[in-house]
Protein backbone atom coordinates (compact mmCIF):
# COMPACT_ATOMS: atom_id res chain seq x y z
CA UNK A 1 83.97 68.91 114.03
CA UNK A 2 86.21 70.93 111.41
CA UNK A 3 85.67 74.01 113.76
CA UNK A 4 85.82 72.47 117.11
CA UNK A 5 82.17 72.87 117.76
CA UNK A 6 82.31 76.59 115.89
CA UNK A 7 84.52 77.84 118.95
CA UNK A 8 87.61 78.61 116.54
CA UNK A 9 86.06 82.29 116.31
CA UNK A 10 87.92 84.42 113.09
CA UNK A 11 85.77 87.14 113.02
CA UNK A 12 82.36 88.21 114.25
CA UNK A 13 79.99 91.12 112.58
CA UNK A 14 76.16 92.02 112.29
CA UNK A 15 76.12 89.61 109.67
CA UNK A 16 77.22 86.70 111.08
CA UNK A 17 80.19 84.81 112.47
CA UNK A 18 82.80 83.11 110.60
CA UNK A 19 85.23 80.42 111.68
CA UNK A 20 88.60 78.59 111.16
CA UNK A 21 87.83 74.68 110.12
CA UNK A 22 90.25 71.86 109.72
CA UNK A 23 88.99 68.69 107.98
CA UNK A 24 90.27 65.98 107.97
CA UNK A 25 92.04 65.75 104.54
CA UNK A 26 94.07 68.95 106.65
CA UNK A 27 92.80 71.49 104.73
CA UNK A 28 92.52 74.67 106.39
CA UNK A 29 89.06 76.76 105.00
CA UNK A 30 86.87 79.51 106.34
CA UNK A 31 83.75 78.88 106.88
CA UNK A 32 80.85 81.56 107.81
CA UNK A 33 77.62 80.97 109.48
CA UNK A 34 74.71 83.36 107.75
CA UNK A 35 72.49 84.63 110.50
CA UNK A 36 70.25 87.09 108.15
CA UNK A 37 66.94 87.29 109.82
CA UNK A 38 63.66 86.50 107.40
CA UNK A 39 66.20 85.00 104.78
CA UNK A 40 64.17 82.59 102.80
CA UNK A 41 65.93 79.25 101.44
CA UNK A 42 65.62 80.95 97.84
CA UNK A 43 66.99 83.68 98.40
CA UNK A 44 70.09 81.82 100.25
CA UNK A 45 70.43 79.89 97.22
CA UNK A 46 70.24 83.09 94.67
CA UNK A 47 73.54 84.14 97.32
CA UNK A 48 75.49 81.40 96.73
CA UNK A 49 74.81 81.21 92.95
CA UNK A 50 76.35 85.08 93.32
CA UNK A 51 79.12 84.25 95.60
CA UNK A 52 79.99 81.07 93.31
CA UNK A 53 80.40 83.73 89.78
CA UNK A 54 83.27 85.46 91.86
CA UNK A 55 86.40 84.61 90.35
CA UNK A 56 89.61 86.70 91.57
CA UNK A 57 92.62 85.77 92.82
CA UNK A 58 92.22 88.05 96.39
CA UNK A 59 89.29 86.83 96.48
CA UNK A 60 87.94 83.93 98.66
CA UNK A 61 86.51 81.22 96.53
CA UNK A 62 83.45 79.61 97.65
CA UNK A 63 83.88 76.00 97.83
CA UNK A 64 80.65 74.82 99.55
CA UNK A 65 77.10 75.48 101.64
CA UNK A 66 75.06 74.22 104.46
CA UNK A 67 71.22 74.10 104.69
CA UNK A 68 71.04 72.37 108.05
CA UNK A 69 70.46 73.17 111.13
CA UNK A 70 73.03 76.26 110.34
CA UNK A 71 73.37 78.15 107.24
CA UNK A 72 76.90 77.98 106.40
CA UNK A 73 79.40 78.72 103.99
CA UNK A 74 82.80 76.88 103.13
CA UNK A 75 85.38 79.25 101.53
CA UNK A 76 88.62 78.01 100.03
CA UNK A 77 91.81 77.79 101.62
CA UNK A 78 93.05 79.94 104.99
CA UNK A 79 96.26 78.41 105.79
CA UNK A 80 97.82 81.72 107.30
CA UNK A 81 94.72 82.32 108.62
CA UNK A 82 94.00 85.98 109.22
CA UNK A 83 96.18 89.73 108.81
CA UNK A 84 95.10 90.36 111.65
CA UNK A 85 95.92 87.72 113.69
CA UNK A 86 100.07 88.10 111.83
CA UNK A 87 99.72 91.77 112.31
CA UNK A 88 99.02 91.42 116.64
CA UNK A 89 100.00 87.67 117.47
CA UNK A 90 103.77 88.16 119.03
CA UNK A 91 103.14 84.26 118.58
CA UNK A 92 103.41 84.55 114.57
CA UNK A 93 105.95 85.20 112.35
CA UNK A 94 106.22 89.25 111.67
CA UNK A 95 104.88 89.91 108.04
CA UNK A 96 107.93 91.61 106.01
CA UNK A 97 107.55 94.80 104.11
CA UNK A 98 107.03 93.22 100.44
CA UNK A 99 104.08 90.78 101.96
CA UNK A 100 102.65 94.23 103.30
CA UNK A 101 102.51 95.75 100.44
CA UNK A 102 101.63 92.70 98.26
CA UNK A 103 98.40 92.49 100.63
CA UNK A 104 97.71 96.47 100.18
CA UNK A 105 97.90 95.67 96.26
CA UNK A 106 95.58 93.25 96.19
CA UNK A 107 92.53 94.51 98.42
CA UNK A 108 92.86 97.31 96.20
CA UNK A 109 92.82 95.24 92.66
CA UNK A 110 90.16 93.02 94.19
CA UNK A 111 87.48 96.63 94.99
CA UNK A 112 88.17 97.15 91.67
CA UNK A 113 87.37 93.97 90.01
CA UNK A 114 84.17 94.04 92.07
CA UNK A 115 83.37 97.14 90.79
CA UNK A 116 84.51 97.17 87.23
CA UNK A 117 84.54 93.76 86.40
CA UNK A 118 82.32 91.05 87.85
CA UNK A 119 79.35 92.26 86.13
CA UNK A 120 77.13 91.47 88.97
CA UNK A 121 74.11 93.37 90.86
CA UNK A 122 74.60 95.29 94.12
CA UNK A 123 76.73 93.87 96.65
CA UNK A 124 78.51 94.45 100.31
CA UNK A 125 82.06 94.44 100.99
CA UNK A 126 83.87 94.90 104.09
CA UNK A 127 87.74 95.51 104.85
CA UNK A 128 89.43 94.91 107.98
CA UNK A 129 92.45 93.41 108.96
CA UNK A 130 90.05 90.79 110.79
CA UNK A 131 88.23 89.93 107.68
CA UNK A 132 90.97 89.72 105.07
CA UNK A 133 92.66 86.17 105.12
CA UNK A 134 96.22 84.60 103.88
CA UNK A 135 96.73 81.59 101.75
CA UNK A 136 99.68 79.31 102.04
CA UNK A 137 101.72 81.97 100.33
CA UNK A 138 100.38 84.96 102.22
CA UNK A 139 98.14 85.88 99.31
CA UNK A 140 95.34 88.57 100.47
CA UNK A 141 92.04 87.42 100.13
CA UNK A 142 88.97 89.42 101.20
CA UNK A 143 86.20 87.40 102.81
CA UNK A 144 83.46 89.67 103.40
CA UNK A 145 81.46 90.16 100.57
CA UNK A 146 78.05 89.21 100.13
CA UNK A 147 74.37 90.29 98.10
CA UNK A 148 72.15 90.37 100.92
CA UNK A 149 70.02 93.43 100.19
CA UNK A 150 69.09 93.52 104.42
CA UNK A 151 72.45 93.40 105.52
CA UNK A 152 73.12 97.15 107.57
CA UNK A 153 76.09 98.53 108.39
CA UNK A 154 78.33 97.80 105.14
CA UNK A 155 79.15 99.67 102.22
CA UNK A 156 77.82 98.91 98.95
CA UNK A 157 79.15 98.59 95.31
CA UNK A 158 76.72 98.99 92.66
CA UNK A 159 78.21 97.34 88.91
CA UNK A 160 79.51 100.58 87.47
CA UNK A 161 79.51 101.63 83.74
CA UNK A 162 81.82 103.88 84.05
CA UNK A 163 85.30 103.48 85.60
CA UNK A 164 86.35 106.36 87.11
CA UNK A 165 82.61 106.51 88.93
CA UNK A 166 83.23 105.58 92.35
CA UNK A 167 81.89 108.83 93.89
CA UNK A 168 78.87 107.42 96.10
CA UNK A 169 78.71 107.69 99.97
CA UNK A 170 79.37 103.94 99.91
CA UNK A 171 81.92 103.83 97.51
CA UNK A 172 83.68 106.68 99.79
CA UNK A 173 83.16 104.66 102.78
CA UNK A 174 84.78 101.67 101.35
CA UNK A 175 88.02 103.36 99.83
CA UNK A 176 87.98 104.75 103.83
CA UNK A 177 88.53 101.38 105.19
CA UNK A 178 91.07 100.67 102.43
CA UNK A 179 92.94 103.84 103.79
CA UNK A 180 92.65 102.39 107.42
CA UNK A 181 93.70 99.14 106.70
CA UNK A 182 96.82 100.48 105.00
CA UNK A 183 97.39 102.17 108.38
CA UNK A 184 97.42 99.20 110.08
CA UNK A 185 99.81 97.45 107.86
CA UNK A 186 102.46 100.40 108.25
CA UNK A 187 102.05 100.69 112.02
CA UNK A 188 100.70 97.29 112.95
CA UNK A 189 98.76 98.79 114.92
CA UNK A 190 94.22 99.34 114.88
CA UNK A 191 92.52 102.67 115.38
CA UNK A 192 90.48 100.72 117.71
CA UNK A 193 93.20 99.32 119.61
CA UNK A 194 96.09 101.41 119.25
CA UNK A 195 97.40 104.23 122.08
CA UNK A 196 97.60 106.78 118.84
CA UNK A 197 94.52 107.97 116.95
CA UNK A 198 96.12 106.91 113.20
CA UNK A 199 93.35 108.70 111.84
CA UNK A 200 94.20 111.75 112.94
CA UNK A 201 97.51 111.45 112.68
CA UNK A 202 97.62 110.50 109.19
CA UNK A 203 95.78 114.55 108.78
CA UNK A 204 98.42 116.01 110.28
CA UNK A 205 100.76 117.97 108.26
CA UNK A 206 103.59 117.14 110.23
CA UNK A 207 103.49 113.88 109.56
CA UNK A 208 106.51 113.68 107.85
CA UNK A 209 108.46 114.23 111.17
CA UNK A 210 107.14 111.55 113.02
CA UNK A 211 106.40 108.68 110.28
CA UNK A 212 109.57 107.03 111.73
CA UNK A 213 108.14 106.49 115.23
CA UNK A 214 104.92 104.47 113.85
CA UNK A 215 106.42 102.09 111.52
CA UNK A 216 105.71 98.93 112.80
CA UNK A 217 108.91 97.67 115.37
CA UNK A 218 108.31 93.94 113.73
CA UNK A 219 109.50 95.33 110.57
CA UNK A 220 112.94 95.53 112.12
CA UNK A 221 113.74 98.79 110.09
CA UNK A 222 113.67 96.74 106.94
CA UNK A 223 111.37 99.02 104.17
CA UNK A 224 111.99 101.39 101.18
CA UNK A 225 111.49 105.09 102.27
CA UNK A 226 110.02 105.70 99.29
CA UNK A 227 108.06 103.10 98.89
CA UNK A 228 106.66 104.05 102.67
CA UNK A 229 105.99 107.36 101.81
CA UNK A 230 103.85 106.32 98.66
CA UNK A 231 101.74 103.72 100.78
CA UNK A 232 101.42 107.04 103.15
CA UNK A 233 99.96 109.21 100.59
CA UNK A 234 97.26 106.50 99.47
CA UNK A 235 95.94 106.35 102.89
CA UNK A 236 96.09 109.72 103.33
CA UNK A 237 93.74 110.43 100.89
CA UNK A 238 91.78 107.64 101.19
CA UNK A 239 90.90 108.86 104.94
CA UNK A 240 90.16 112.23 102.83
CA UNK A 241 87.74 110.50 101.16
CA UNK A 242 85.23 109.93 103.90
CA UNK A 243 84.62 113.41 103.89
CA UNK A 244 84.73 114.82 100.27
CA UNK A 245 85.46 112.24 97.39
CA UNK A 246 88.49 113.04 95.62
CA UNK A 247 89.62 109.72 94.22
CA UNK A 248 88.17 106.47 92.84
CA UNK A 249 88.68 102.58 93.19
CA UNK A 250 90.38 102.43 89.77
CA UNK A 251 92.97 105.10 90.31
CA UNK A 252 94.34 103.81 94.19
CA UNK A 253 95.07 100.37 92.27
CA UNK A 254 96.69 101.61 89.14
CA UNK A 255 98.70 104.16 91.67
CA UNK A 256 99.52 101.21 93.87
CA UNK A 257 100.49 99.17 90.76
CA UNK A 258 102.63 101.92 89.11
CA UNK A 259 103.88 103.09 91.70
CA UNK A 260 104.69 100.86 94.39
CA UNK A 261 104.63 96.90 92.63
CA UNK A 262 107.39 97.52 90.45
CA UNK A 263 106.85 94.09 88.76
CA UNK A 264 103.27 94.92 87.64
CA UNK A 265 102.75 97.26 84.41
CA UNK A 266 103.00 101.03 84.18
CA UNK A 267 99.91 102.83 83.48
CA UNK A 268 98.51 105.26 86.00
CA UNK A 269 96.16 108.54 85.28
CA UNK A 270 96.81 110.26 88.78
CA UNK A 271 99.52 111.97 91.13
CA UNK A 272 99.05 110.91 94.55
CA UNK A 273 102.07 112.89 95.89
């Protein structure tokens, strides 16, 4: 009932679907439907006693499971439902420039607490402007992480001892979809969607003569140049990354927190400009 028969749709992916759900106390939660093949009961369990140690504030709490005739998962609280959905609706209300970087911010301090900090075994994570939600005070929350070990087509984060160590082909594919969704948040628009390939655009070295024309119209002209330019050269190398490693996890949210959160404290070990 709390997701209208499971037709409010939020995102779809190999590993399942996940939906929008209203109960009746009115609060708003997400709630994803596990469709691993040959999953045994135990080893559903042994996810949600992983899922349930996460404890960050961009990320999505879990709050509850199924076991009937659906394996599901209730996360916490969705109000502002999805980026995406602020980022292409004309229907919603244009996210300003501090919310957009905000968001950027805190995907990037919530890769690193999953790799620095939660002390936990090897895990997926996903980043898309599809998958990453908004509280009631359009607080970034990523929602697709997970421990299944037969999940395909995600990245994963092995527990590192180490903190500048995020050199793996997964690690590199993650801090790619970081760059990308940064892209999106400047230009509001997706490299899937959009009329311009941002990808290669952000690799062009005259990109400094045409960063004006992508900004995102909803922003209304209201950012810090310099604060633009920053976000720029995160994603820029970030996209880099795919390719040839050349940063970590660690250092894109210290940057992002020197650099661009002026509220949050000064420490960061690398020039991205």
């Amino acid at each position: 009932m709390a997701t209208d028969g499971f037709h409010r749709i939020v995102y779809t992916n190999s590993h399942g679907a996940a939906y929008k759900a209203r109960f009746q106390d009115g609060e708003v939660a997400l709630v994803k439907e596990i469709q691993a093949l040959n999953l045994e009961k135990d080893a559903f369990y042994r996810e949600i006693q992983l899922l349930g140690r996460l404890h960050h504030r961009h990320l999505l709490a879990l709050r509850g499971f199924s076991t009937g005739r659906k394996r599901l998962l209730v996360f916490d609280n969705i109000e502002n439902g999805s980026l995406k959905e602020h980022l292409n609706d004309p229907l919603k209300t244009p996210l300003d420039w501090k919310t957009r970087l905000q968001i950027a911010i805190g995907v990037a301090a919530a890769l690193e607490y999953l790799l620095l900090f939660s002390n936990l075994p090897m895990y997926y994570v996903s980043i898309s402007s599809s998958s990453i939600m908004l509280d009631e005070n359009f607080t970034a929350k990523l929602s697709d992480v997970g421990f299944f070990n037969s999940v395909r087509n995600y990245a994963t984060m092995p527990h590192s001892s180490c903190p500048e160590d995020c050199s793996t082909q997964d690690c590199s594919n993650i801090i790619f979809q970081l760059g990308v969704l940064i892209l999106e948040l400047v230009t509001g628009q997706s490299p899937e969607e959009g009329d311009v390939d941002l990808i290669q655009w952000i690799q062009e070295s005259s990109i400094s003569s045409s960063i004006h024309r992508m900004i995102d119209p909803d922003l209304g002209g209201s950012y810090d140049s310099k604060e633009l330019k920053k976000l720029l050269a995160v994603a820029r190398l970030c996209i880099k990354t795919k390719d040839k490693p050349t940063i970590s996890i660690p250092q894109i949210s210290r940057y992002l927190q020197n650099e661009v959160d002026i509220q949050c404290y000064k420490y960061s070990r690398v020039s991205f400009i």
